[in-house]
Protein backbone atom coordinates (compact mmCIF):
# COMPACT_ATOMS: atom_id res chain seq x y z
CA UNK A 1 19.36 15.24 -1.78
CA UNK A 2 21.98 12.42 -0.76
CA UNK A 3 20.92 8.88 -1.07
CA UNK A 4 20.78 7.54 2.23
CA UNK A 5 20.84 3.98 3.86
CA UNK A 6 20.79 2.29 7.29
CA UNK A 7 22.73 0.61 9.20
CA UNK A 8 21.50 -1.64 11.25
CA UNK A 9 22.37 -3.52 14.94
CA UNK A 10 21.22 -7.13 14.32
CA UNK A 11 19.82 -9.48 17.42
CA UNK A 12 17.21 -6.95 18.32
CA UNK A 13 15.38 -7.37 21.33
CA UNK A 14 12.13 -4.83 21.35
CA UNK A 15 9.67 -4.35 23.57
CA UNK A 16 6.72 -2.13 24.23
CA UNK A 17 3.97 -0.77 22.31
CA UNK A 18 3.46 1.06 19.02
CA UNK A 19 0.58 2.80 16.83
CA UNK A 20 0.31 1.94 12.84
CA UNK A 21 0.47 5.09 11.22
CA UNK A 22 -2.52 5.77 8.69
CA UNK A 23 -3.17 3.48 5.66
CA UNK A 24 -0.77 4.93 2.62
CA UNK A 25 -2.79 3.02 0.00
CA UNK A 26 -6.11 4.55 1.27
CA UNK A 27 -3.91 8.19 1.88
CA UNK A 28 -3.51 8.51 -2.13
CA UNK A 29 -7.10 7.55 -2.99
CA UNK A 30 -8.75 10.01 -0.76
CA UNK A 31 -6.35 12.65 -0.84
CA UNK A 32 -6.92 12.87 -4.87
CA UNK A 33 -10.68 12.77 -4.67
CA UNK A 34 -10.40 16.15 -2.90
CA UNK A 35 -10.13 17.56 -6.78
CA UNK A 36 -13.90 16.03 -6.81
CA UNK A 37 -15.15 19.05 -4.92
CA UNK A 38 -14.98 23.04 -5.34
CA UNK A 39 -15.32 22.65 -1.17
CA UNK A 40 -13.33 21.87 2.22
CA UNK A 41 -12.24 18.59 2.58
CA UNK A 42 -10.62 17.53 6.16
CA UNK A 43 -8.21 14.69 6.08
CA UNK A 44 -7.32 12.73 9.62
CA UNK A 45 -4.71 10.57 10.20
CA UNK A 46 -2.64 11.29 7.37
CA UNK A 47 0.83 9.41 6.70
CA UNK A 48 3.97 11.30 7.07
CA UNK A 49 5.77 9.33 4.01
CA UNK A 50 6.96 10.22 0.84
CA UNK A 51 4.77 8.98 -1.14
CA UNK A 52 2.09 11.24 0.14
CA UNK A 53 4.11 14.07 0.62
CA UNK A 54 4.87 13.92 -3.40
CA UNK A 55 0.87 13.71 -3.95
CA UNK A 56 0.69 16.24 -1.81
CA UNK A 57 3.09 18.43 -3.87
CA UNK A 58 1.34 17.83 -6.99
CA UNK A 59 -1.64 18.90 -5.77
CA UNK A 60 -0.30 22.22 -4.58
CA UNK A 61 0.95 22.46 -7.76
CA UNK A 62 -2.47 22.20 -9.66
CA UNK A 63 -3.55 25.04 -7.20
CA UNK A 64 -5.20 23.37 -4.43
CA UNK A 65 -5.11 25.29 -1.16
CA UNK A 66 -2.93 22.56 1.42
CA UNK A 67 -3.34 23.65 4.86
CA UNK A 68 -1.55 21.57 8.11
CA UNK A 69 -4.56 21.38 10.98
CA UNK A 70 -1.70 19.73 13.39
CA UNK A 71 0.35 16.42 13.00
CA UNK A 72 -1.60 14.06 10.25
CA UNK A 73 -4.47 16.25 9.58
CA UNK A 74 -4.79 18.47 6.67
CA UNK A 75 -7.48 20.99 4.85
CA UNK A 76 -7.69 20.99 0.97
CA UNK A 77 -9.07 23.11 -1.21
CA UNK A 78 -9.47 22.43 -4.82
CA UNK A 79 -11.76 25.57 -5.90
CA UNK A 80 -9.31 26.82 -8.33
CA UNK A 81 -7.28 24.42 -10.61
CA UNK A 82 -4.82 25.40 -12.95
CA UNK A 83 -5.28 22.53 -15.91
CA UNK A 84 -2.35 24.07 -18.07
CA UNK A 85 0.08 23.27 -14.86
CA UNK A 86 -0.96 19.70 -16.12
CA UNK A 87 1.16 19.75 -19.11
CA UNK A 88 4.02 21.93 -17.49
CA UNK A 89 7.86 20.00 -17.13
CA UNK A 90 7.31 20.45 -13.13
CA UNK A 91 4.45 18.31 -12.67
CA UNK A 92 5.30 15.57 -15.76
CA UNK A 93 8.67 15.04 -13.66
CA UNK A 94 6.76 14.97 -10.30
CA UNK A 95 3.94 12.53 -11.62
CA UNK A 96 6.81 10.13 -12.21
CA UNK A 97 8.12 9.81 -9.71
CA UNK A 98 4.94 8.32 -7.95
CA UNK A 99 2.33 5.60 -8.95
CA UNK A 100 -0.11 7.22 -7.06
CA UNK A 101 -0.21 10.06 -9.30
CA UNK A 102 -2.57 7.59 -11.99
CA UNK A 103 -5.54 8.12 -9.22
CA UNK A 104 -5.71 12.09 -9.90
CA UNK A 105 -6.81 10.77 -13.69
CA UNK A 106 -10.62 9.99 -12.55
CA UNK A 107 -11.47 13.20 -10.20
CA UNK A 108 -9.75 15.24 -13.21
CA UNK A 109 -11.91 13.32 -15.70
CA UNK A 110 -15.01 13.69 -13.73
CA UNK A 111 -14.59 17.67 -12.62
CA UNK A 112 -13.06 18.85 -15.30
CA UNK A 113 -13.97 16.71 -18.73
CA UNK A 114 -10.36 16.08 -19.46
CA UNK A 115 -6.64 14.65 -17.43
CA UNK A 116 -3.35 14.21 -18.60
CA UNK A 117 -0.26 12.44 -17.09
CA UNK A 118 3.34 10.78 -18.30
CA UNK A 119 3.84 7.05 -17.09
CA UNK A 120 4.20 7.13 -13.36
CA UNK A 121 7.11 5.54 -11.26
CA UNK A 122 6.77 2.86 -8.16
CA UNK A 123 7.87 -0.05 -7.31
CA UNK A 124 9.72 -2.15 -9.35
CA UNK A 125 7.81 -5.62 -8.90
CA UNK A 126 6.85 -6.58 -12.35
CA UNK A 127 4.36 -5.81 -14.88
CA UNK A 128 1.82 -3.31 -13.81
CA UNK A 129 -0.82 -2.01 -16.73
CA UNK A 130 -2.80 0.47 -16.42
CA UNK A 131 -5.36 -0.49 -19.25
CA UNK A 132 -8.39 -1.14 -16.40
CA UNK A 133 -8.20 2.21 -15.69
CA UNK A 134 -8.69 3.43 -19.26
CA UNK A 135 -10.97 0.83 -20.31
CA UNK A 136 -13.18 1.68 -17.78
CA UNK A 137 -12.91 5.62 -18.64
CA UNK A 138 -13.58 5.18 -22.03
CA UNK A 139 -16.83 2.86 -21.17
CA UNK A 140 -17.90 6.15 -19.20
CA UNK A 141 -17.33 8.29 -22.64
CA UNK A 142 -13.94 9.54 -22.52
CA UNK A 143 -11.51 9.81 -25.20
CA UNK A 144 -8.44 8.08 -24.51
CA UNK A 145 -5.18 8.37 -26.73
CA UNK A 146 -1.52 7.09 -25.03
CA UNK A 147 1.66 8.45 -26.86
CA UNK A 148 4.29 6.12 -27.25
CA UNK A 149 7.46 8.58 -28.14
CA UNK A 150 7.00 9.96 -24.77
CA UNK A 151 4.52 7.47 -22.69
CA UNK A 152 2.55 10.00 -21.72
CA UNK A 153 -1.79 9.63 -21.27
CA UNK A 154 -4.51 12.19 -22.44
CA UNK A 155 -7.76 11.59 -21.72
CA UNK A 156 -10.68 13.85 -22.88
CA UNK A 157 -14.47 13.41 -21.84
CA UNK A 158 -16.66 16.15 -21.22
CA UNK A 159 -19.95 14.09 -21.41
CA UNK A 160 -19.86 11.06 -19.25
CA UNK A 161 -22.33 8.77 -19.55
CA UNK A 162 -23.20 6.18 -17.14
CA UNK A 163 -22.69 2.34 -18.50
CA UNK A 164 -22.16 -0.99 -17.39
CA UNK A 165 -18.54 -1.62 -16.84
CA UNK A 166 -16.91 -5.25 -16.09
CA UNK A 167 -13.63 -4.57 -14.50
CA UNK A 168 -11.41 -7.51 -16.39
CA UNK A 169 -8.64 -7.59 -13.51
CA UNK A 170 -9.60 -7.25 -10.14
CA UNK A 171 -7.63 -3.75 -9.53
CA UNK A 172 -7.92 -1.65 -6.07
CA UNK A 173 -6.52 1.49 -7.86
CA UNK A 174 -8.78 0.85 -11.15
CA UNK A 175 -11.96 0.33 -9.39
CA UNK A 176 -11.49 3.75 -7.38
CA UNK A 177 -10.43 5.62 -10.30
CA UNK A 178 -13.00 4.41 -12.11
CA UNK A 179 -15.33 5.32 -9.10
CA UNK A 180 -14.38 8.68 -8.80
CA UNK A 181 -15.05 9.34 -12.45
CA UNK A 182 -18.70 7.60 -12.43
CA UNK A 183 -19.52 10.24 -9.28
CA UNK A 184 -19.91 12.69 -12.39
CA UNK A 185 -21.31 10.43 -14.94
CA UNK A 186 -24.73 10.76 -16.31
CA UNK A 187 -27.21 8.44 -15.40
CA UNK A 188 -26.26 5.03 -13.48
CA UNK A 189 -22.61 3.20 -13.26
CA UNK A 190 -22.41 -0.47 -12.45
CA UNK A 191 -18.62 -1.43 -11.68
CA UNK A 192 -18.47 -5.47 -11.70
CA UNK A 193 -15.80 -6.86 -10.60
CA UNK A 194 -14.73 -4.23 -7.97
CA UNK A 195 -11.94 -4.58 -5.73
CA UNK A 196 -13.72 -4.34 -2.34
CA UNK A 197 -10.53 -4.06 -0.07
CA UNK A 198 -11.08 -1.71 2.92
CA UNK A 199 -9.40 1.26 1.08
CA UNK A 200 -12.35 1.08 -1.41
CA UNK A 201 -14.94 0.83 1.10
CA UNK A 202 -13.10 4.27 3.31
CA UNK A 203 -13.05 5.69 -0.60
CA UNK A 204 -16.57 5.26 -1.00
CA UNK A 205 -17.65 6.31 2.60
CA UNK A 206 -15.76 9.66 1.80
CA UNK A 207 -17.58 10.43 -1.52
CA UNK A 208 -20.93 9.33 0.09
CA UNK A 209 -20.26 12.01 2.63
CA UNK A 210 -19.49 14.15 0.00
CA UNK A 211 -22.37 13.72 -1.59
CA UNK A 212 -22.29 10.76 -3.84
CA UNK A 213 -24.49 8.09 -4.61
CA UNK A 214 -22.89 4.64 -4.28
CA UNK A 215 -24.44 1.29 -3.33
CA UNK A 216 -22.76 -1.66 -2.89
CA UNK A 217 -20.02 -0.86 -0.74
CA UNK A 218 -18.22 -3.52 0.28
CA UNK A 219 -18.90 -5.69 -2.26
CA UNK A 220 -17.41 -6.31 -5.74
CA UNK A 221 -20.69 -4.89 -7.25
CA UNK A 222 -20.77 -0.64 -7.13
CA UNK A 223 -24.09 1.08 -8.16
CA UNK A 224 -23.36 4.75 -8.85
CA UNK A 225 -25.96 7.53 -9.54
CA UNK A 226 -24.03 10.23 -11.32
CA UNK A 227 -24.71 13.79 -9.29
CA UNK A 228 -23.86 17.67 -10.36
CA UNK A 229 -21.72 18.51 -7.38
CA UNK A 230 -19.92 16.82 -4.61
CA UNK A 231 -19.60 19.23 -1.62
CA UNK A 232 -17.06 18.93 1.22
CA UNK A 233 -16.64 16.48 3.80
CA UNK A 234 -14.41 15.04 6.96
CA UNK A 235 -12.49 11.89 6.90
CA UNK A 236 -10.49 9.75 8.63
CA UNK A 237 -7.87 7.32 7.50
CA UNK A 238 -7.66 3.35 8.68
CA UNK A 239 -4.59 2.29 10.33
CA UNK A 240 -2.32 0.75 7.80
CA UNK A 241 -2.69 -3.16 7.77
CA UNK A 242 0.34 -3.61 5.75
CA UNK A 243 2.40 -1.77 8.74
CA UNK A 244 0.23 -3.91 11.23
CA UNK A 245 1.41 -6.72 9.48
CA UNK A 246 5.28 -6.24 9.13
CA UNK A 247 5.09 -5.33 12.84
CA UNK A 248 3.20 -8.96 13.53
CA UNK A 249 6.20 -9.97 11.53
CA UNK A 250 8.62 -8.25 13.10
CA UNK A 251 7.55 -9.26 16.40
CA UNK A 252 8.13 -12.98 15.87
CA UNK A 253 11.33 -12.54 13.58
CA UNK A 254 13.17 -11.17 16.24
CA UNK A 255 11.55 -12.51 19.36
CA UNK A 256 10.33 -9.56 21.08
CA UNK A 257 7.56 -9.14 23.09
CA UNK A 258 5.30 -6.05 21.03
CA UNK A 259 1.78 -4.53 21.60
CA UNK A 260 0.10 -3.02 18.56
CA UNK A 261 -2.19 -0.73 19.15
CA UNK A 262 -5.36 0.82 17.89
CA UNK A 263 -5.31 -1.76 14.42
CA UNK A 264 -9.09 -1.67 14.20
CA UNK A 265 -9.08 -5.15 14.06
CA UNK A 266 -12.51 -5.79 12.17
CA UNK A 267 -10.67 -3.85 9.25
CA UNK A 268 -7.75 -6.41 9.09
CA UNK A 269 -9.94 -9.24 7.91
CA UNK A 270 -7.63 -12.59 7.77
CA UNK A 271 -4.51 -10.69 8.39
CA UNK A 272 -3.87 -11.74 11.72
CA UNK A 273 -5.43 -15.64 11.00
CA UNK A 274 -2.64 -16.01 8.14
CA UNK A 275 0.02 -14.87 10.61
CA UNK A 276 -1.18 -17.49 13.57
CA UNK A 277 -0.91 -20.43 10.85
CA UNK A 278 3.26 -19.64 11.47
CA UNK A 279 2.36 -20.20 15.09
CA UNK A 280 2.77 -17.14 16.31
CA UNK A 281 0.94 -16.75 19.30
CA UNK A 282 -1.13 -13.10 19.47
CA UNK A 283 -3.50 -11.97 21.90
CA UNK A 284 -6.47 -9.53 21.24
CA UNK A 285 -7.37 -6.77 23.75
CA UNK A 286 -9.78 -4.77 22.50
CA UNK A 287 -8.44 -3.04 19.32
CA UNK A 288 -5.11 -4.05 20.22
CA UNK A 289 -2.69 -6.73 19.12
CA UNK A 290 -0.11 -8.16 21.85
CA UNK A 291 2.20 -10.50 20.11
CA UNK A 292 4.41 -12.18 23.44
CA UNK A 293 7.88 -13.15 23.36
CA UNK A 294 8.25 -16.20 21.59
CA UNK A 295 11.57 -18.77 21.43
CA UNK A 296 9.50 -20.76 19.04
CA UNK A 297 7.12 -20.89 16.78
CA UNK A 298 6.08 -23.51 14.43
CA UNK A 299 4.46 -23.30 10.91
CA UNK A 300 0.57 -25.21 10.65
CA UNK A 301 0.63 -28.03 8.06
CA UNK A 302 -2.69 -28.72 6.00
CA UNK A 303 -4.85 -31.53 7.71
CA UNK A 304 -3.48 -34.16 5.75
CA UNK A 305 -0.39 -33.49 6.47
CA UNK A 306 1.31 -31.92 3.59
CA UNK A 307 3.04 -28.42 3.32
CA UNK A 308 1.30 -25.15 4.42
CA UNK A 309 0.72 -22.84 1.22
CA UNK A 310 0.41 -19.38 1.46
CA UNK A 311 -1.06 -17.42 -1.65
CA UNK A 312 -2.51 -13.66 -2.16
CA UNK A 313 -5.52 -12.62 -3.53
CA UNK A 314 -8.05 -10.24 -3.88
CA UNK A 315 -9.74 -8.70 -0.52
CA UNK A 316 -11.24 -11.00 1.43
CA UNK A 317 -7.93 -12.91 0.55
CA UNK A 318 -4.35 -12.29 1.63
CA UNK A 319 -3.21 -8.98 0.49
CA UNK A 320 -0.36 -9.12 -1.78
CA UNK A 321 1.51 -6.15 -0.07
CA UNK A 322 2.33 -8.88 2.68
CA UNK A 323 3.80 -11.69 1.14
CA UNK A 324 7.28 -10.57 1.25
CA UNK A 325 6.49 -9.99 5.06
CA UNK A 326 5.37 -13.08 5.81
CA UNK A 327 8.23 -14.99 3.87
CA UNK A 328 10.12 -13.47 5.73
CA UNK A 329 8.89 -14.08 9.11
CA UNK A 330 8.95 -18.19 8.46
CA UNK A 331 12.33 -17.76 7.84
CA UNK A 332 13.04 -18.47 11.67
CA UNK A 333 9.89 -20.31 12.36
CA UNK A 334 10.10 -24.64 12.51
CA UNK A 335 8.56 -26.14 9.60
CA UNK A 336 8.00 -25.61 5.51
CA UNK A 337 6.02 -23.31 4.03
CA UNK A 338 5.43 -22.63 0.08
CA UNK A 339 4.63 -18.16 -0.58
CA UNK A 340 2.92 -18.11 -3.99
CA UNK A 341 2.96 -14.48 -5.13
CA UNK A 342 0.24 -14.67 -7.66
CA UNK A 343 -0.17 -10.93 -8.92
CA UNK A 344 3.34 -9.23 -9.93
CA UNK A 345 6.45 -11.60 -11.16
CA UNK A 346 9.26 -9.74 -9.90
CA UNK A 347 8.25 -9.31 -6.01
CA UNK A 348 10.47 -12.22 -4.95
CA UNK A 349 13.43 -12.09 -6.40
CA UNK A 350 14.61 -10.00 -3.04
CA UNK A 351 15.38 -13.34 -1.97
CA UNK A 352 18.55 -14.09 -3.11
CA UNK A 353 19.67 -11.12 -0.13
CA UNK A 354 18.00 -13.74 2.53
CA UNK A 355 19.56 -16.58 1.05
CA UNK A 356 23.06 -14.74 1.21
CA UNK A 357 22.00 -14.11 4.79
CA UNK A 358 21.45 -17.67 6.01
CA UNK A 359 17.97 -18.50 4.66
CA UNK A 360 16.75 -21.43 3.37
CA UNK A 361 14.69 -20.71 0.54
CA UNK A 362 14.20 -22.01 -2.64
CA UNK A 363 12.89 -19.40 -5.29
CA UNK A 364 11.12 -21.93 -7.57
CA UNK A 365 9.99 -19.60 -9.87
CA UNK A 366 9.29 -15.43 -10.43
CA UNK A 367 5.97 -16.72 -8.64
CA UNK A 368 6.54 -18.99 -5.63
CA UNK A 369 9.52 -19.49 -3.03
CA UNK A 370 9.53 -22.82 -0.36
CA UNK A 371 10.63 -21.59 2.74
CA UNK A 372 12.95 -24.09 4.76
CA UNK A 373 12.31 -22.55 8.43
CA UNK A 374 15.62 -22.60 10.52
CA UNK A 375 13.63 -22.63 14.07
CA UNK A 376 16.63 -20.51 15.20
CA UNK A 377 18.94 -23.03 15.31
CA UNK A 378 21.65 -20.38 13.69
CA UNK A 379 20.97 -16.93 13.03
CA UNK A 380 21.12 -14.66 9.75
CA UNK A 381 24.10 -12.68 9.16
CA UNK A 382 24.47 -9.26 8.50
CA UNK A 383 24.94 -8.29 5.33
CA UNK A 384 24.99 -5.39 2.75
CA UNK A 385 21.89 -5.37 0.50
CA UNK A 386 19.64 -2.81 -1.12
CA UNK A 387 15.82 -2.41 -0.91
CA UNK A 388 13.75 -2.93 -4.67
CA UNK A 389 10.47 -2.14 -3.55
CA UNK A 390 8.77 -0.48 -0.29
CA UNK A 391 7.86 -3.97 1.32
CA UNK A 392 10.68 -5.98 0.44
CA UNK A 393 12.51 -3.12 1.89
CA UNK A 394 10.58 -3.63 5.19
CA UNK A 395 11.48 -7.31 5.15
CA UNK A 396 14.81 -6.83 4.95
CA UNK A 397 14.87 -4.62 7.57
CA UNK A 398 12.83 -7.15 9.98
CA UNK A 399 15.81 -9.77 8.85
CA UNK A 400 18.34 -7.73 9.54
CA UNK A 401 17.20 -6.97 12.68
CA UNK A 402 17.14 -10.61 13.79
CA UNK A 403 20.17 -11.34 12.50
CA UNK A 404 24.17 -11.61 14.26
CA UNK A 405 26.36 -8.63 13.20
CA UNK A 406 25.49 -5.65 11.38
CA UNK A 407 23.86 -5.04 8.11
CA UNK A 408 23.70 -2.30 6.03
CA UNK A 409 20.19 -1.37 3.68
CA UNK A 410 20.96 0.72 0.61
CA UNK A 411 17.73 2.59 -1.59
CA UNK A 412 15.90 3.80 2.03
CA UNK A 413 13.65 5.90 0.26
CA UNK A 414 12.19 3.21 -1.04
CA UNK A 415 11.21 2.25 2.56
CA UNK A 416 10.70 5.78 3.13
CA UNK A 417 7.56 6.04 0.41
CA UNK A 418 5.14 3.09 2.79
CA UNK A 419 6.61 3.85 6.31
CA UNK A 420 6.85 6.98 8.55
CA UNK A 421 9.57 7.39 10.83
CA UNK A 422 10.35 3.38 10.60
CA UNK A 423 13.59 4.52 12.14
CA UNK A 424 12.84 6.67 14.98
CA UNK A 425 9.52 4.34 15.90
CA UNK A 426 11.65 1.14 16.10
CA UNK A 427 14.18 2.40 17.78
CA UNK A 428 12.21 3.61 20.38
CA UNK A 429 11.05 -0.09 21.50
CA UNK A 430 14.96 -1.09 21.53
CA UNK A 431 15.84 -1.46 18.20
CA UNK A 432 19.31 0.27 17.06
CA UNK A 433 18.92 1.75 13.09
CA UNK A 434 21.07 4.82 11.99
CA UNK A 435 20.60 6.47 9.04
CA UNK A 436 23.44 7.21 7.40
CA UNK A 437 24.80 9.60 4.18
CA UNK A 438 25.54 8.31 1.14
């Protein structure tokens, strides 16, 4: 297939009302714990991105019966797995290609005593281990061995055992992996330490009604009573609060007067809090989010007067899928702000593309970036850049949007693996992106 990229009409003007599509980060947890089961599992509310459609693929692959129920809802069935497709060329060059592929390591682990995989792909954002996921399998039992010539991962554990396990980094995709491989365990699990972000909690509703025995849920302390058998089960997805986000974003970037709908706005936790400290102005109807036309908006100092800081964290904290969005978005606001990216290195270094566009930003470090807000007293210009990673992508897209002139986004399927139809949605409300063949 031909790379593709989009061009994009800058001073956008949108208006109306749009519907997050389902959570992708919660998409690749749940849609690999279907391998848990022998039975039906019923997915709603499914992403139409690459990213899951690749997951997807691997799992048809291993022999898992796919079937479409209608537009976001599929039927799996995992009753008969081929392992040996596990060490075939086809699915070591389709593991790669996707990070998420590292969560079908703990259902495989738990079902089947043994899972294999080469080092998987993503986004390029800095260093991302993946020794909290095997640390935690082997303190289950499991045999772990990682072969450097061709950085591939075997692990082998027919007898898990439940243990104590201290999770040393704080890691969404560790803690469910290591979850879905205590559902089998022997005996009791305690995961300390746990992520606790909504995509664990929806995780560990889905394996409760599949059968499992979790406590804890929701906070960073998981009981888990090993069981035989995990039976079937319907589930539905959250809307995606990174997408809720970047359209918050979006909406003040550019002006426009938005209404997001059904965001399930308990799920969003300080989201929408962080965003109002820019000053933009959002009001909440129901489950929806109605971000009004603003000409200004201006960024909240601390009470003593010095410069707003905005850092990510660990849920309850500010997710670090946002940051790049919200840099981003203060861009045009009036008033400083410093974005300290705590958790990966390289996830700012986009910046140099905003700075070529107008911005005033000063990239301190690989960590933190002081924001010099412009309060729209000249615009961006358009320019010809290309998307790292799937929400720096985004963020170019909401600057190019707002800015005078044309711009043109190389590496789209980058933006293509977090956001369905990004295209077609936006330009629905007014916006004007083609894509184009490279």
């Amino acid at each position: 297939m031909s790379a593709q990229s989009f061009l994009v009409e800058g001073n956008a003007k949108l208006h109306g009302e749009i519907t997050p599509q389902g959570a992708k980060n919660e998409a690749l947890q749940v849609i690999s714990a279907v391998l848990l089961t022998d039975q039906k599992v019923v997915i709603n509310n499914i992403p139409n991105i690459l990213d899951v459609r690749r997951l997807i693929q691997l799992l048809k692959g291993l022999g898992v019966e796919v079937e479409s129920l209608g537009p976001n809802a599929y039927s799996f069935n995992a009753a008969n797995i081929d392992l040996d497709y596990l060490a075939s060329p086809a699915y070591q060059k389709e593991a790669q290609k996707i990070r998420g592929s590292v969560m079908l390591l703990g259902p495989l682990l738990a079902r089947f005593g043994k899972a294999f995989l080469p080092k998987p792909g993503g986004d390029k954002i800095g260093r991302r281990r993946l020794d909290t996921h095997f640390i935690g399998f082997q303190k289950l039992g499991a045999d772990f061995k990682y072969n450097t010539e061709d950085d591939k991962y075997y692990l082998d554990g027919d007898n898990l055992k439940g243990t104590f396990i201290h999770m040393e980094e704080i890691s969404v995709t560790g803690t469910a992996n290591v979850l879905m491989a205590a559902t089998h365990a022997e005996g009791t699990t305690k995961i300390y330490n746990a992520a606790c972000e909504p995509y664990l909690q929806q995780l560990s509703k889905m394996l409760i009604g599949m059968g499992a025995k979790i406590e804890g849920v929701g906070s960073n302390l998981l009981t888990v009573h090993g069981v035989d058998r995990l039976e079937g089960t319907n589930h539905t997805i959250l809307p995606d609060m990174i997408e809720i986000g970047s359209f918050i974003g979006l909406a003040a970037m550019t002006g426009s007067d938005l209404t997001i709908k059904n965001v399930q706005l308990p799920s969003l936790g300080i989201i929408p809090a962080t965003f109002q400290k820019l000053g933009i102005q959002m009001n909440f109807n129901g489950d929806d989010i109605h971000i009004p036309a603003q000409e200004h908006y201006e960024i909240q100092n601390f009470i003593d007067g010095s410069i707003l800081t905005v850092y990510d964290a660990p849920w309850p904290g500010f997710t670090p899928d946002l940051i790049s969005i919200l840099l981003v978005t203060a861009i045009q606001a009036k008033g400083s702000i410093l974005v300290h990216q705590k958790m990966f290195e390289s996830r700012l270094f986009f910046v140099d593309k905003l700075i070529e566009m107008g911005a005033q930003i000063i990239l301190c470090d690989p960590h933190r970036a002081t924001v010099i807000g412009l309060d729209r007293t000249f615009p961006l210009r358009g320019i010809s850049m290309s998307s790292p990673d799937i929400r720096a992508g985004v963020s170019l897209l909401i600057a190019a949007l707002s800015a005078k002139g044309n711009s043109t986004i190389h590496n789209i399927s980058q933006i293509d693996r977090g956001y369905e139809n990004i295209d077609g949605r936006l330009n629905a409300l007014g916006a004007n992106i083609q894509r184009i063949e490279q």
